[in-house]
PDB file of N, CA and C in Angstrom:
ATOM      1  N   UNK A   1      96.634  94.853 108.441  1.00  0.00           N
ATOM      2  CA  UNK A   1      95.463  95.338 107.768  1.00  0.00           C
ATOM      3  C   UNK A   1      94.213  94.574 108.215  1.00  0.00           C
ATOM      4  N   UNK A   2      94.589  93.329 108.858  1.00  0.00           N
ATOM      5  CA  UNK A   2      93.329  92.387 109.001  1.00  0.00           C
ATOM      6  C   UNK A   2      93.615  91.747 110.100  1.00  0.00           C
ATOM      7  N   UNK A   3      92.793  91.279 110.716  1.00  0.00           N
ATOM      8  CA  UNK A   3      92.717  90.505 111.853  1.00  0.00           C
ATOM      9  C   UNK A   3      93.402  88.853 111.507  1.00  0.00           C
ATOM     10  N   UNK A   4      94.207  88.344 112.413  1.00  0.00           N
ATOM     11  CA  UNK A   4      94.237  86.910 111.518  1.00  0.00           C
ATOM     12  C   UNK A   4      92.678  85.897 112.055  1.00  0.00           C
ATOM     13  N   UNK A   5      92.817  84.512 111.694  1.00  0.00           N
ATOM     14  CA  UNK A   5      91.867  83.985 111.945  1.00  0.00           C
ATOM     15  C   UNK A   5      92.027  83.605 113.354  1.00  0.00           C
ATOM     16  N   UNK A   6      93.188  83.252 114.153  1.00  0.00           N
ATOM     17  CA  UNK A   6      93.237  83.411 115.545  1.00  0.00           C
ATOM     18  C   UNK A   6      93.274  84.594 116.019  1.00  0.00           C
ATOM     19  N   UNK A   7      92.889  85.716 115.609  1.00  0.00           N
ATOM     20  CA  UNK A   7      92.476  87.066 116.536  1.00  0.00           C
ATOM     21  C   UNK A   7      90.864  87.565 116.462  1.00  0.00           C
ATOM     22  N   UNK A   8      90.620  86.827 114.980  1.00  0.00           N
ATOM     23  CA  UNK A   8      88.984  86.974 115.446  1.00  0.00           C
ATOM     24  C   UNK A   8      88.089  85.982 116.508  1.00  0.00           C
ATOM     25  N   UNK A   9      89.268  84.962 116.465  1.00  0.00           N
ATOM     26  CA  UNK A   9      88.827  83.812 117.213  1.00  0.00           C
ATOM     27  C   UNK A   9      88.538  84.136 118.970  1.00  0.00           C
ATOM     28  N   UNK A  10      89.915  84.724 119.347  1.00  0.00           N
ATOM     29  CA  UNK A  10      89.939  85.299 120.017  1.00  0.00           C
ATOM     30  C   UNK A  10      88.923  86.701 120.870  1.00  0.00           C
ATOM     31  N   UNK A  11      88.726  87.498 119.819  1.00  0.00           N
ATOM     32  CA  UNK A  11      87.873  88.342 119.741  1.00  0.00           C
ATOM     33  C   UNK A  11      86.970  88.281 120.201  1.00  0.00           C
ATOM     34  N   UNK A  12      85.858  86.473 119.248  1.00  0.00           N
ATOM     35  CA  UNK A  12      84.421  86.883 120.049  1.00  0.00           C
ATOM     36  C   UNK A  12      84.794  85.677 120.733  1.00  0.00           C
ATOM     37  N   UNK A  13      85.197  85.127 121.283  1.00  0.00           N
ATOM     38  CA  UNK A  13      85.373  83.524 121.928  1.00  0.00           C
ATOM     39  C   UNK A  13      84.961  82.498 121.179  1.00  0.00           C
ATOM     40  N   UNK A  14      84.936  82.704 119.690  1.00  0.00           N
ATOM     41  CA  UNK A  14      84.683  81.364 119.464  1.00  0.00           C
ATOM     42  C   UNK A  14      85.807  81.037 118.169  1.00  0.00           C
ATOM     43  N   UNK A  15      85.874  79.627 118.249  1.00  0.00           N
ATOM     44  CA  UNK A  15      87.265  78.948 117.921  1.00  0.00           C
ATOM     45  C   UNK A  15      86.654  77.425 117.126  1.00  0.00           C
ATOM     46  N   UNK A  16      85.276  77.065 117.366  1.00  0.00           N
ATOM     47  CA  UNK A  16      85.076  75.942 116.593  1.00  0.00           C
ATOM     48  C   UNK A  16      83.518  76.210 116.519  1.00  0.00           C
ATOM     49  N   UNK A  17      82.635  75.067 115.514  1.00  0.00           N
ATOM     50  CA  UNK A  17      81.633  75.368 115.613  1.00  0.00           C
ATOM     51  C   UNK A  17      80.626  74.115 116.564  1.00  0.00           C
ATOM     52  N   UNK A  18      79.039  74.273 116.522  1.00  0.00           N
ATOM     53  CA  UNK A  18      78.485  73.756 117.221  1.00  0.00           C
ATOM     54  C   UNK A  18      76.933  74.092 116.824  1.00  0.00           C
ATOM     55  N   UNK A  19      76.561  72.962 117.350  1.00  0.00           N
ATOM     56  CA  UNK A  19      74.743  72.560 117.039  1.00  0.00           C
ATOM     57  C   UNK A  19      74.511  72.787 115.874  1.00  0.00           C
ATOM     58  N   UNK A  20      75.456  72.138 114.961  1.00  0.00           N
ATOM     59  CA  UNK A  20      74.877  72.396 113.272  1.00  0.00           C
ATOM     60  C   UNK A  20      75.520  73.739 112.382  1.00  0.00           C
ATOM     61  N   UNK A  21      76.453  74.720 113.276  1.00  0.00           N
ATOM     62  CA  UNK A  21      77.257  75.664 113.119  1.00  0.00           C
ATOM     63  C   UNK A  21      78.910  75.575 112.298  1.00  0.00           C
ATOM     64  N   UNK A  22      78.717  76.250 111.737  1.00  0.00           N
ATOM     65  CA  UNK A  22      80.062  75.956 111.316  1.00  0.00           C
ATOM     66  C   UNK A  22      80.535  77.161 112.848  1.00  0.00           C
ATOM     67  N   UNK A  23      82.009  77.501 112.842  1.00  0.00           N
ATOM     68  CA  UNK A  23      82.871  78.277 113.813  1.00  0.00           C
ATOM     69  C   UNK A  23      82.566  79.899 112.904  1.00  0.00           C
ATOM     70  N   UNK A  24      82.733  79.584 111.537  1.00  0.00           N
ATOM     71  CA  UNK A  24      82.922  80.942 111.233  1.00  0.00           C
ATOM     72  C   UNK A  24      81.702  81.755 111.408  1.00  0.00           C
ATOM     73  N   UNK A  25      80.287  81.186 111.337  1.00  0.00           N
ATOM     74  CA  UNK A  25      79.319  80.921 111.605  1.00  0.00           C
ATOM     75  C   UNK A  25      78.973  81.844 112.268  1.00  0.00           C
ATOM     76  N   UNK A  26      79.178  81.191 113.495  1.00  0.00           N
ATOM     77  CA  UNK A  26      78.953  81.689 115.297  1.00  0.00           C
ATOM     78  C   UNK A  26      79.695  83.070 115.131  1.00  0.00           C
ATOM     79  N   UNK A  27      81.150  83.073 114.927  1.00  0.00           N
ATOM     80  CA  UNK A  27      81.963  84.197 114.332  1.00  0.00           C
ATOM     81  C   UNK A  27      81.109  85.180 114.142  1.00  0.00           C
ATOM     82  N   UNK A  28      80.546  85.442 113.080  1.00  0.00           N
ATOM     83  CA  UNK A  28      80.048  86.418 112.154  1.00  0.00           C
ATOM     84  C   UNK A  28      78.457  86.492 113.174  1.00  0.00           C
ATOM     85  N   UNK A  29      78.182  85.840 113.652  1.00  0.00           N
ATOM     86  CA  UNK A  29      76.683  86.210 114.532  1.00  0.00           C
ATOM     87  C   UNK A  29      77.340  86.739 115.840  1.00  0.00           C
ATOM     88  N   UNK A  30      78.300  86.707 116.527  1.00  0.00           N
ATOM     89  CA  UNK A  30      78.903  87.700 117.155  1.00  0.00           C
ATOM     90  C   UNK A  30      79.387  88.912 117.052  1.00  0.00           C
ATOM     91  N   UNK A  31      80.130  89.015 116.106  1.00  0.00           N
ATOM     92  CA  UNK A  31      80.356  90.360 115.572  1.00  0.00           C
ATOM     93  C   UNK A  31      79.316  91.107 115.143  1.00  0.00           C
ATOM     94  N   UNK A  32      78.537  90.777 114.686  1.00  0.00           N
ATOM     95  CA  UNK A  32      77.129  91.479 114.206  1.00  0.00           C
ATOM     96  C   UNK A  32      76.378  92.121 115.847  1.00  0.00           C
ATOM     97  N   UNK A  33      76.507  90.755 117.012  1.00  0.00           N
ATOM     98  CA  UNK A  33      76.073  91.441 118.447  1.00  0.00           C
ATOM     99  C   UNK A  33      76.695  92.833 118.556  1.00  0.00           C
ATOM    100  N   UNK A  34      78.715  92.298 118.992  1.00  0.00           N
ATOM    101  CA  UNK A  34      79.231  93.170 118.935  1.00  0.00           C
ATOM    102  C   UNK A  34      79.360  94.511 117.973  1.00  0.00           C
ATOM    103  N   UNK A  35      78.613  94.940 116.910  1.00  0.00           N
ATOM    104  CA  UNK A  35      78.271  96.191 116.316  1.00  0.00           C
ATOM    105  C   UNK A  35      79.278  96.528 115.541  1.00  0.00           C
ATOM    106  N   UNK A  36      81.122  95.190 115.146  1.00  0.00           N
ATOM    107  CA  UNK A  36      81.408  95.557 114.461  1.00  0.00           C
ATOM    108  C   UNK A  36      81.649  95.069 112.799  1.00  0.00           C
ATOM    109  N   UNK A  37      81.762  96.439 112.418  1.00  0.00           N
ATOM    110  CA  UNK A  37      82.090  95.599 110.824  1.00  0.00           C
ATOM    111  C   UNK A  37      83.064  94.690 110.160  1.00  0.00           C
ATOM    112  N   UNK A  38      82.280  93.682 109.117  1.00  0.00           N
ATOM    113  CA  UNK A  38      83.168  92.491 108.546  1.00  0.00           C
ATOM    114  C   UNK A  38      82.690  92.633 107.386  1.00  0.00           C
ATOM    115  N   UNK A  39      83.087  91.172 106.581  1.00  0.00           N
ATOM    116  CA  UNK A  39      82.837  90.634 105.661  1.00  0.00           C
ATOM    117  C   UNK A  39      83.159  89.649 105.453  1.00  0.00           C
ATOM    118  N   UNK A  40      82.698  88.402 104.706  1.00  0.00           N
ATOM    119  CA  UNK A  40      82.877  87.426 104.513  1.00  0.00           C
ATOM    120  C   UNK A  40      83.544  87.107 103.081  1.00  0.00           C
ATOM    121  N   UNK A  41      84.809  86.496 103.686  1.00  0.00           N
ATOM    122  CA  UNK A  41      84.965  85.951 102.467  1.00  0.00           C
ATOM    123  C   UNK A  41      84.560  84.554 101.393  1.00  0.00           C
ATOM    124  N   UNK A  42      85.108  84.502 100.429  1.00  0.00           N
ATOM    125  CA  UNK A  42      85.076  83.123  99.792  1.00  0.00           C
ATOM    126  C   UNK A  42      84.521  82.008 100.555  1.00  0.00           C
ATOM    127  N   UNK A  43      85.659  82.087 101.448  1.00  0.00           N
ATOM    128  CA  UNK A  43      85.792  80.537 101.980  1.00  0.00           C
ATOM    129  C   UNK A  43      84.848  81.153 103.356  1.00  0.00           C
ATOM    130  N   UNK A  44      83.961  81.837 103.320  1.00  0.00           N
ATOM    131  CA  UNK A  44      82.876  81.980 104.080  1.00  0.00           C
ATOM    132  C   UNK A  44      83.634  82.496 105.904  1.00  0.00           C
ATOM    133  N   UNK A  45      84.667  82.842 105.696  1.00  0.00           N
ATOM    134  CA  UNK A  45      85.247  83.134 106.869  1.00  0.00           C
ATOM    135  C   UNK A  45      85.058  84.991 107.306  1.00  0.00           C
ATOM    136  N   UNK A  46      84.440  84.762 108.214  1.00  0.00           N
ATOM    137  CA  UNK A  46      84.913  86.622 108.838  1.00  0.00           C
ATOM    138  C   UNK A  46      85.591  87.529 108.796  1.00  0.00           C
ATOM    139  N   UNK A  47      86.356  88.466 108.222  1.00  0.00           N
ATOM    140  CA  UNK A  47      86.955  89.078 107.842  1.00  0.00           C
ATOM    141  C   UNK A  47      86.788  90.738 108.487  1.00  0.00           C
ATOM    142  N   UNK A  48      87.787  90.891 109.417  1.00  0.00           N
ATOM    143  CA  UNK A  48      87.997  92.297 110.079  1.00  0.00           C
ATOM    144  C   UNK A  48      89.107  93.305 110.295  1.00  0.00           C
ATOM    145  N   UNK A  49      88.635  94.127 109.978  1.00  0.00           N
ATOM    146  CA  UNK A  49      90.207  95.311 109.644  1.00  0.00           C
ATOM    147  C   UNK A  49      90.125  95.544 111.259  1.00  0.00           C
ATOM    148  N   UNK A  50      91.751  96.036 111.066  1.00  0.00           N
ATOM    149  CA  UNK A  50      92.264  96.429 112.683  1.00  0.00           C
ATOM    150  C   UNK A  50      91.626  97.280 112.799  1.00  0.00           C
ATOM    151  N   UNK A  51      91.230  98.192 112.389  1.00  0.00           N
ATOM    152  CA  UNK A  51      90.947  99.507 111.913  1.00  0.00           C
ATOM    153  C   UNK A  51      89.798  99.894 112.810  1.00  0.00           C
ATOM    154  N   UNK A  52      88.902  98.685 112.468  1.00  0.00           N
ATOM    155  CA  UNK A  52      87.513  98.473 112.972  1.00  0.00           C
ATOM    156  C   UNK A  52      87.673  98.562 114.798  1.00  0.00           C
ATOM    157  N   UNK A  53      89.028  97.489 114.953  1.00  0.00           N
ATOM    158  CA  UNK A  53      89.000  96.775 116.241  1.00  0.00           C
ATOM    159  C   UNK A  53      89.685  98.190 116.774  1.00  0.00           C
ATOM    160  N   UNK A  54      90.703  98.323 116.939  1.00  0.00           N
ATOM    161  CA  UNK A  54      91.702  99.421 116.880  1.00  0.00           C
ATOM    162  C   UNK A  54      91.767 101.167 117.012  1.00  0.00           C
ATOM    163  N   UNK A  55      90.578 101.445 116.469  1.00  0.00           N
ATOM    164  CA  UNK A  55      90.067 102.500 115.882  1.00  0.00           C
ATOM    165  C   UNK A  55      90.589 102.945 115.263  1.00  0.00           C
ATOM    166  N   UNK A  56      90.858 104.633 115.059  1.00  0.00           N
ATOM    167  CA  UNK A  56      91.676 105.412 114.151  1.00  0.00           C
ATOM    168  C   UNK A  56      90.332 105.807 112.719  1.00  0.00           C
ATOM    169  N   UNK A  57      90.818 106.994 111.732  1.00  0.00           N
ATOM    170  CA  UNK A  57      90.184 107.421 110.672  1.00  0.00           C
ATOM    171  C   UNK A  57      90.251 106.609 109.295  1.00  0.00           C
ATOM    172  N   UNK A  58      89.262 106.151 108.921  1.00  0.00           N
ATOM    173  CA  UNK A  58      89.203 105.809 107.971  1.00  0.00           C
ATOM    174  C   UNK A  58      89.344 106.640 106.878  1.00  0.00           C
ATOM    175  N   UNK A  59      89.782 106.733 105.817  1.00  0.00           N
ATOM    176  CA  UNK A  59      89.660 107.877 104.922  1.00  0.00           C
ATOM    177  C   UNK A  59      88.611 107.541 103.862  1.00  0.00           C
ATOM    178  N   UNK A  60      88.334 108.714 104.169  1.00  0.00           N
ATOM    179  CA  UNK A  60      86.694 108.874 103.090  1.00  0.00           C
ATOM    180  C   UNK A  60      86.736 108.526 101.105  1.00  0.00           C
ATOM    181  N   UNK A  61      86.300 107.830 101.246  1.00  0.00           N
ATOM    182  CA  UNK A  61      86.764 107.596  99.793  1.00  0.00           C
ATOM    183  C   UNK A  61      86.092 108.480  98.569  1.00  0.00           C
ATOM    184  N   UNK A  62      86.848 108.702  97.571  1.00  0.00           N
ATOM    185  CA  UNK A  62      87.115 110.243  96.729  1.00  0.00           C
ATOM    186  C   UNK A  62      85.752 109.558  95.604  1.00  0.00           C
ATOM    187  N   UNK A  63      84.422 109.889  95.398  1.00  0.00           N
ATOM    188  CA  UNK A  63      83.997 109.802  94.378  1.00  0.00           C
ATOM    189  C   UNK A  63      84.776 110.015  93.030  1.00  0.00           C
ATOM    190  N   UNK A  64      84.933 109.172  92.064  1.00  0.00           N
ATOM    191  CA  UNK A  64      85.739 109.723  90.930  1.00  0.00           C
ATOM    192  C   UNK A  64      84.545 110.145  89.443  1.00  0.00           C
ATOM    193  N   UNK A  65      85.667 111.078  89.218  1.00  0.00           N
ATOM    194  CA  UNK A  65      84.775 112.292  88.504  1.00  0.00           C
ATOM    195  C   UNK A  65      84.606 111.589  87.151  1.00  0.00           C
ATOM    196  N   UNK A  66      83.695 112.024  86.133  1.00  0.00           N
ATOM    197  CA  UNK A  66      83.984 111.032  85.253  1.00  0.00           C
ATOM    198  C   UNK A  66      84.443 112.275  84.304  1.00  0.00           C
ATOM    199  N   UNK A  67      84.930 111.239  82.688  1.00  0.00           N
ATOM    200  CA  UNK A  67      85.266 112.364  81.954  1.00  0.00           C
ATOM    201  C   UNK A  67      84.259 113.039  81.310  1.00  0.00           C
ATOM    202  N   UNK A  68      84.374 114.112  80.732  1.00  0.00           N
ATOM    203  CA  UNK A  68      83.395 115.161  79.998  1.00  0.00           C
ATOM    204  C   UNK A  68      84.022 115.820  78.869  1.00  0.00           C
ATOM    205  N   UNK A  69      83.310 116.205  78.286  1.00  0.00           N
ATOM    206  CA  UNK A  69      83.705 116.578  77.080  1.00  0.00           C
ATOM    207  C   UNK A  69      83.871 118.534  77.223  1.00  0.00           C
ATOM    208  N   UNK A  70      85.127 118.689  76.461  1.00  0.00           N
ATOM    209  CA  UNK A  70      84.906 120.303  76.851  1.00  0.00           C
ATOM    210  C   UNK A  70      83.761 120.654  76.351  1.00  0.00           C
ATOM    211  N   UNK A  71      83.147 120.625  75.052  1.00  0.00           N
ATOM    212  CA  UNK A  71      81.686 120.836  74.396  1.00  0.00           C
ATOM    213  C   UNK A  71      80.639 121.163  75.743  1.00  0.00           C
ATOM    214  N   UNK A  72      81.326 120.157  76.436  1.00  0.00           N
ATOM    215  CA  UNK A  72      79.460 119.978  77.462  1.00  0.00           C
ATOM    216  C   UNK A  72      79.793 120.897  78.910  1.00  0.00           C
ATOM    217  N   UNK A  73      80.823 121.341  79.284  1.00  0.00           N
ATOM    218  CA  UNK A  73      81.524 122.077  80.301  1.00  0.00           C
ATOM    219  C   UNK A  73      80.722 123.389  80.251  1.00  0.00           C
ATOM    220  N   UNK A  74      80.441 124.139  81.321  1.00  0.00           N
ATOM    221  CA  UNK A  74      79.411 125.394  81.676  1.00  0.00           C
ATOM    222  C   UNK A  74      80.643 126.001  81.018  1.00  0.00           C
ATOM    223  N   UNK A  75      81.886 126.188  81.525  1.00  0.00           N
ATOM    224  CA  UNK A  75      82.691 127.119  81.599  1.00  0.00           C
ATOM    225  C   UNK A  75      82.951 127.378  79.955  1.00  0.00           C
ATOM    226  N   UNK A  76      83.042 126.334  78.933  1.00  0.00           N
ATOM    227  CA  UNK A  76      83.556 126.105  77.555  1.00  0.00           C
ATOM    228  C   UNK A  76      82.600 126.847  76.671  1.00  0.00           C
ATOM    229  N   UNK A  77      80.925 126.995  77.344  1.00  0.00           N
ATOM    230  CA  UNK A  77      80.090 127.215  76.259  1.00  0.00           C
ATOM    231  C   UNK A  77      79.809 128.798  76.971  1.00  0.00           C
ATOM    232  N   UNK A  78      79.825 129.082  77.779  1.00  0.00           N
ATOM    233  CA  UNK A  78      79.622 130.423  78.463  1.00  0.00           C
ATOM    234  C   UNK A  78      80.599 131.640  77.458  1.00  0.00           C
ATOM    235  N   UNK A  79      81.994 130.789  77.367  1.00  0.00           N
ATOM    236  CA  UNK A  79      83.241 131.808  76.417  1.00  0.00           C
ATOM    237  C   UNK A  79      82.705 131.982  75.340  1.00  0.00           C
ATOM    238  N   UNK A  80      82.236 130.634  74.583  1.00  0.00           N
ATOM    239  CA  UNK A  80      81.599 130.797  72.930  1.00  0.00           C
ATOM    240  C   UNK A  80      80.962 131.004  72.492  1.00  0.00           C
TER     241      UNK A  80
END
């Protein structure tokens, strides 16, 4: 589902940090070059789905409907 931390490492070439950088740092200002999507977690580390790297369809996620009252429904007051 996720990249480990040696495959993002891998990824953009970087593996430690530098000039005042942390690694995850540099990390995440690469991927941002490279155009793809992350997130950071907690512990401030990069975070990337295969998905991203890999390609393939993401599935669109389902707005959820909320509840309603039959009272307030077109269809409920149109009958009555």
């Amino acid at each position: 589902m996720f990249l480990t931390e040696e495959e993002v490492g891998i990824l953009t070439g970087i593996k430690r940090g530098r000039n005042g950088k942390s690694g995850y740092q540099l990390q995440a200002e690469q991927l941002r070059r490279m155009g793809l999507p992350f997130f950071v977690n907690a512990c401030s580390r990069p975070i990337v789905t295969r998905v991203a790297v890999e390609g393939g369809r993401i599935a669109p996620v389902k707005e959820a409907k909320g509840w309603e009252p039959n009272v307030l429904r077109k269809e409920a007051t149109a009958k009555g």
